[in-house]
Protein backbone atom coordinates (compact mmCIF):
# COMPACT_ATOMS: atom_id res chain seq x y z
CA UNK A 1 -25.23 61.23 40.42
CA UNK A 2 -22.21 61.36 38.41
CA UNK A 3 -19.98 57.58 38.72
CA UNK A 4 -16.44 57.18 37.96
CA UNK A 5 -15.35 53.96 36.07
CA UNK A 6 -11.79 53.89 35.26
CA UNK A 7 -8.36 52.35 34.81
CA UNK A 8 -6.21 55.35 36.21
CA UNK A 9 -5.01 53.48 39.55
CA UNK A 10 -5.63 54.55 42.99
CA UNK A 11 -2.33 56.59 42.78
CA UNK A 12 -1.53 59.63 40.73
CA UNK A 13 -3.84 63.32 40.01
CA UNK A 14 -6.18 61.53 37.57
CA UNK A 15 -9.39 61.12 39.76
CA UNK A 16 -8.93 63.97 41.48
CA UNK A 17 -8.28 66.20 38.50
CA UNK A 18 -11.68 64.78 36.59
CA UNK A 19 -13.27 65.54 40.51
CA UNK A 20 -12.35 68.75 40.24
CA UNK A 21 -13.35 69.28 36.54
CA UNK A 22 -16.52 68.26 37.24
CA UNK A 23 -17.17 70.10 40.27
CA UNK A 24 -16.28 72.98 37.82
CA UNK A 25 -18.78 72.57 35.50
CA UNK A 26 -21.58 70.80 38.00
CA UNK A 27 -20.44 71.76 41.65
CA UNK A 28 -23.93 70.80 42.73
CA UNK A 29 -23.80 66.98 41.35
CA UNK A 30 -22.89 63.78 43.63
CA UNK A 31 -19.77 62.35 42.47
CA UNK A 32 -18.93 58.93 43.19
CA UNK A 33 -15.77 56.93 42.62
CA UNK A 34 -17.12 53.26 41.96
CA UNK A 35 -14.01 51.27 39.81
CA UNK A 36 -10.69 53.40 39.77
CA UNK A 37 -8.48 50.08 39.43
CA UNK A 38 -9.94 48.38 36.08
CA UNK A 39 -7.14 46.17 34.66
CA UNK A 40 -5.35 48.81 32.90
CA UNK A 41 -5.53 49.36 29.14
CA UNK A 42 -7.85 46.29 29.82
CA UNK A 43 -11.31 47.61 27.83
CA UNK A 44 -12.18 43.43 27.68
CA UNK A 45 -12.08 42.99 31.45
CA UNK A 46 -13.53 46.57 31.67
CA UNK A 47 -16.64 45.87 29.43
CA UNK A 48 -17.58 42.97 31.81
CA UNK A 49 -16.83 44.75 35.21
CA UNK A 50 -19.03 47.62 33.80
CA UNK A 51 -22.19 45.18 32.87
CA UNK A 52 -21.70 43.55 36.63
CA UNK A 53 -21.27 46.55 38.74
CA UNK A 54 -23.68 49.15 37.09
CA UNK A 55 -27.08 47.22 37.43
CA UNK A 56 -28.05 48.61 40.70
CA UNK A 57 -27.68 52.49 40.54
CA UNK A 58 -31.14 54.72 40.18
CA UNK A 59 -32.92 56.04 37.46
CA UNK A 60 -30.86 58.79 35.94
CA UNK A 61 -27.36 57.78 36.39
CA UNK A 62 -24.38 59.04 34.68
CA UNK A 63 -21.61 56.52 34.26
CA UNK A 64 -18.08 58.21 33.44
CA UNK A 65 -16.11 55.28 31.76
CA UNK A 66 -12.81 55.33 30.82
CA UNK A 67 -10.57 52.23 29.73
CA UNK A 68 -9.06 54.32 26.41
CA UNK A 69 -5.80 52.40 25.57
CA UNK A 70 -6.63 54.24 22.13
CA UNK A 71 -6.93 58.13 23.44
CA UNK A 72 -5.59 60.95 21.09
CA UNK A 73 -5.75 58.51 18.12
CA UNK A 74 -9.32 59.26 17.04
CA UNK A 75 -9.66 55.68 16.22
CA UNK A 76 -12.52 54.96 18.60
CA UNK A 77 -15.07 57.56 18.60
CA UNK A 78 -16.45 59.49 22.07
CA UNK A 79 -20.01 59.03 22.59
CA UNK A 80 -23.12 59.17 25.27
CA UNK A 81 -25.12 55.75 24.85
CA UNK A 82 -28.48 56.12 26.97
CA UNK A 83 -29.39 51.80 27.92
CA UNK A 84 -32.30 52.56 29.90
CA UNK A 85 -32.89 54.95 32.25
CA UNK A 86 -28.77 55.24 33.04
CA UNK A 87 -25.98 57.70 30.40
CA UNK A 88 -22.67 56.39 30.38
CA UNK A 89 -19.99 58.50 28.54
CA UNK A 90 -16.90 57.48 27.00
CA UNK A 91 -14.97 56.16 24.30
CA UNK A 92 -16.45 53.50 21.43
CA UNK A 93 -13.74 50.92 21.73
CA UNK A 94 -15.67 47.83 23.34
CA UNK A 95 -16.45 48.83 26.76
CA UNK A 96 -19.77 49.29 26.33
CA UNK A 97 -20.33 46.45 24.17
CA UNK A 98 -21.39 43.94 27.66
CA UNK A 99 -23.77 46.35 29.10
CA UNK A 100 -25.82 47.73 26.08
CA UNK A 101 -26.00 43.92 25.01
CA UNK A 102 -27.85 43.33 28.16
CA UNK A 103 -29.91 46.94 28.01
CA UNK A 104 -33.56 46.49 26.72
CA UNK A 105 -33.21 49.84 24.71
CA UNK A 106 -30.11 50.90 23.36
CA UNK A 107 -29.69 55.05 22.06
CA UNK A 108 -26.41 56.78 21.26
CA UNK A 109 -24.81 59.94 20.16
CA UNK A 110 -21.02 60.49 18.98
CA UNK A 111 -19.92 63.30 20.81
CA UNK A 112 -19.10 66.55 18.48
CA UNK A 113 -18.76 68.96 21.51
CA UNK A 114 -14.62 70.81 21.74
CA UNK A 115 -13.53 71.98 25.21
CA UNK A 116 -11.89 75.24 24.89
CA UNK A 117 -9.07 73.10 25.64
CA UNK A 118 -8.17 69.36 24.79
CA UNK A 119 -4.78 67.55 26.27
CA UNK A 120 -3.83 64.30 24.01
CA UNK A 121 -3.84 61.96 26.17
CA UNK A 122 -6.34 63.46 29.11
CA UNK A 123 -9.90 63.42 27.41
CA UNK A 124 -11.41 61.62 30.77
CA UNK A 125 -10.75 65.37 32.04
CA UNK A 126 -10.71 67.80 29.03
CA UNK A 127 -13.86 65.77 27.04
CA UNK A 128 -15.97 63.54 29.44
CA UNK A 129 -16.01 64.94 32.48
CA UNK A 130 -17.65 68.19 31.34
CA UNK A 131 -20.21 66.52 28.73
CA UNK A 132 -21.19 64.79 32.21
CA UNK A 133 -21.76 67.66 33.85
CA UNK A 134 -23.69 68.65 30.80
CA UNK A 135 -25.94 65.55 30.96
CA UNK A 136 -26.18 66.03 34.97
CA UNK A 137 -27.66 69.37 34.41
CA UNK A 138 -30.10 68.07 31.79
CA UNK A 139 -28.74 70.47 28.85
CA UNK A 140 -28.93 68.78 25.48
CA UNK A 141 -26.77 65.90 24.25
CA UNK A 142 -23.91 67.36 22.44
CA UNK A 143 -23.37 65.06 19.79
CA UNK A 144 -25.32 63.79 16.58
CA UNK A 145 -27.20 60.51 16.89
CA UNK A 146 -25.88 56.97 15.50
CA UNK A 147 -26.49 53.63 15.01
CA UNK A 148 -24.94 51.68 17.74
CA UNK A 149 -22.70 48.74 16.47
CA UNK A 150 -20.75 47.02 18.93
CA UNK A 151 -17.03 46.87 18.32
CA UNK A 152 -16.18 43.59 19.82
CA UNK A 153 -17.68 40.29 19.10
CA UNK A 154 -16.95 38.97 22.75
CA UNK A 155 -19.20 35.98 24.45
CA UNK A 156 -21.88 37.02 27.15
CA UNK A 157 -20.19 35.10 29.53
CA UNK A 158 -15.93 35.46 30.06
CA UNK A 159 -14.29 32.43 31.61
CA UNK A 160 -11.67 34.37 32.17
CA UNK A 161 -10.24 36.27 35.38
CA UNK A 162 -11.00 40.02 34.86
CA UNK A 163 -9.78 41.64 38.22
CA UNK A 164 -8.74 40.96 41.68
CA UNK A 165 -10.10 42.75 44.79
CA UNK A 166 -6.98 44.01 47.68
CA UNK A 167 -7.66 40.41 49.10
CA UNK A 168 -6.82 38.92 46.13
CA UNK A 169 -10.20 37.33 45.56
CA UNK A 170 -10.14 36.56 41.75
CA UNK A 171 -13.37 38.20 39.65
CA UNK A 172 -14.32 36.28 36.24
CA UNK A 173 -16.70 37.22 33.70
CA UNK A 174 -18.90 34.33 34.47
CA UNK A 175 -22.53 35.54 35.96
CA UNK A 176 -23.26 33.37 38.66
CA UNK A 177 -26.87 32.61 37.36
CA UNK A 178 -25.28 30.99 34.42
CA UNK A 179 -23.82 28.26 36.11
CA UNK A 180 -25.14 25.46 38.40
CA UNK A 181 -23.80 25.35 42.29
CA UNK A 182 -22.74 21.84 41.39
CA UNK A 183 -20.22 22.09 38.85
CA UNK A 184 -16.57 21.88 39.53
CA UNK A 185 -14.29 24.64 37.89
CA UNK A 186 -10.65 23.98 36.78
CA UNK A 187 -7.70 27.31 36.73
CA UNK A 188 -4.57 26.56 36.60
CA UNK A 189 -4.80 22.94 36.65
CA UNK A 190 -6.71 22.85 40.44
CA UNK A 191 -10.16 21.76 40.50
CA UNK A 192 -12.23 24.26 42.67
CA UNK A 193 -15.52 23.47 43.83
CA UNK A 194 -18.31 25.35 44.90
CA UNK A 195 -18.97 27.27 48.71
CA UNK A 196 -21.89 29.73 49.53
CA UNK A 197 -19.04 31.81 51.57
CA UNK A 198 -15.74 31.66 52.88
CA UNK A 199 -17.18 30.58 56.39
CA UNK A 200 -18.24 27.28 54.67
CA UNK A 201 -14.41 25.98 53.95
CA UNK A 202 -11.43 25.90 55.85
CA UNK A 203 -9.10 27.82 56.21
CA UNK A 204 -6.38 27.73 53.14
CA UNK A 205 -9.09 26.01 51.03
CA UNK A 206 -9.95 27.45 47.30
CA UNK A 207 -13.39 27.73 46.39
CA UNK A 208 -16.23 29.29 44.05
CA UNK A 209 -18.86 31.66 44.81
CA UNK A 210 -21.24 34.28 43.93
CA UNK A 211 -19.83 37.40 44.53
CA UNK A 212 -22.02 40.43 45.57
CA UNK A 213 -21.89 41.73 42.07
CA UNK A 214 -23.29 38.50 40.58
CA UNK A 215 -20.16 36.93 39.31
CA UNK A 216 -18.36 33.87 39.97
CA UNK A 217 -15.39 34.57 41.66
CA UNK A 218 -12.62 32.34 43.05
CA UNK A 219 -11.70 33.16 46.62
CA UNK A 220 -9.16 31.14 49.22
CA UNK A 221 -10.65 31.35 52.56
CA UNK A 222 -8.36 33.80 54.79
CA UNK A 223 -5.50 33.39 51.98
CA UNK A 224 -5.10 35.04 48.49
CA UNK A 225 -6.33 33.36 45.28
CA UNK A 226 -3.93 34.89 43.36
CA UNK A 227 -0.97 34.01 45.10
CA UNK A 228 -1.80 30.24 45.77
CA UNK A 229 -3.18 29.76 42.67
CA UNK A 230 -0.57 31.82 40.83
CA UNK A 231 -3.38 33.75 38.56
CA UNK A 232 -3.37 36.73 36.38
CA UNK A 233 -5.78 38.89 34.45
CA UNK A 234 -6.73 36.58 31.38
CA UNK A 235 -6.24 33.47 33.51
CA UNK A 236 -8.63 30.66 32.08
CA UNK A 237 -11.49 28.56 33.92
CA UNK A 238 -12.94 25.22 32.67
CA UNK A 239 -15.89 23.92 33.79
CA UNK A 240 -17.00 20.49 34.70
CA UNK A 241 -20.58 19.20 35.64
């Protein structure tokens, strides 16, 4: 299958358009829509929402990334990096950085294939979308091989707040498994403790958790984190033991 993993909204052509392109070039390919609402321009927050939410997809996945705050400047290079078993395809700018950190094996090419046609500011569609289909139909990588170097020197973990679901539950870049059930976190000067699930505090009442994608997320049972904690993307946690 073919994912989508994006910052073009859940308005506007984009995803369809890069549907349609690849349904063009691979009509026979499974074509799913995982992340269309990435923080835009946000390739920080993106890195870490890729590493979370692209663990549990079979062997022979193709990830189609785009967070390209950078696109028509040729300042970050397109490539294919191959971290395992899974392809993801897009731009070298620091969103891949998380996820091939956390990849035993780590392979990738820089892209030198032209569409017969390339917008400025739409490679997702013109560039990606049909070296995906290419990949999808096994065909040869079209690009020459290079060392990978990460872009970014960012920590494993993010104690920031990298996204916010419709209910307004708050997503960090914290892996659950990194931190113990015990320990108190601070945001916005409020002290939230730890709850396996919302049924565990009352209603109105902030808490911690592990969300399904492994991450530590602040949610406000039957309320919004973000509005009663007033947070944004980049928002800061502390932790206390």
């Amino acid at each position: 299958m073919i994912v989508l993993f994006t910052d073009y909204g859940l308005q506007g052509p984009y995803v369809g358009e890069v549907e349609a392109m690849l349904f063009s070039y691979a009509p026979s390919e499974r074509v799913i829509n995982l992340l269309s609402d990435v923080p835009a321009q946000n390739v920080q927050s993106g890195a870490y929402l890729l590493a979370a939410l692209s663990t549990n997809f079979p062997r022979e996945t193709i990830f189609f990334c785009v967070v390209d705050p950078g696109v028509g400047s040729a300042q970050d290079p397109p490539v294919v990096i191959k971290l395992g078993d899974h392809q993801f395809v897009g731009p070298h700018n620091g969103l891949f950085d998380i996820v091939s950190r956390r990849s035993a094996t780590v392979e990738c090419w820089q892209i030198t294939y032209q569409p017969p046609k390339l917008s400025n500011s739409f490679h997702g569609r013109d560039l990606y979308a049909p070296v995906c289909a290419m990949l999808a139909k096994q065909q040869p990588i079209p690009g020459k091989k290079m060392a990978w170097i990460p872009r970014c020197n960012w920590p494993d973990d993010l104690a920031e707040i990298i996204y916010f679901d419709g209910f307004g539950n708050a997503w960090t870049g914290i892996r659950a498994a990194t931190i113990d059930a015990q320990t108190t976190v601070s945001i916005e000067g409020q002290e939230i403790r730890h709850a396996d699930t919302f049924a565990h505090v009352s209603p109105g009442i902030p808490f911690w958790y592990e969300n399904s994608s492994g991450l530590v997320e602040i949610a406000v049972n039957q309320g919004s984190a973000r509005e009663q904690l007033g947070l944004v993307i980049g928002s800061k946690l502390k932790r206390f033991v």
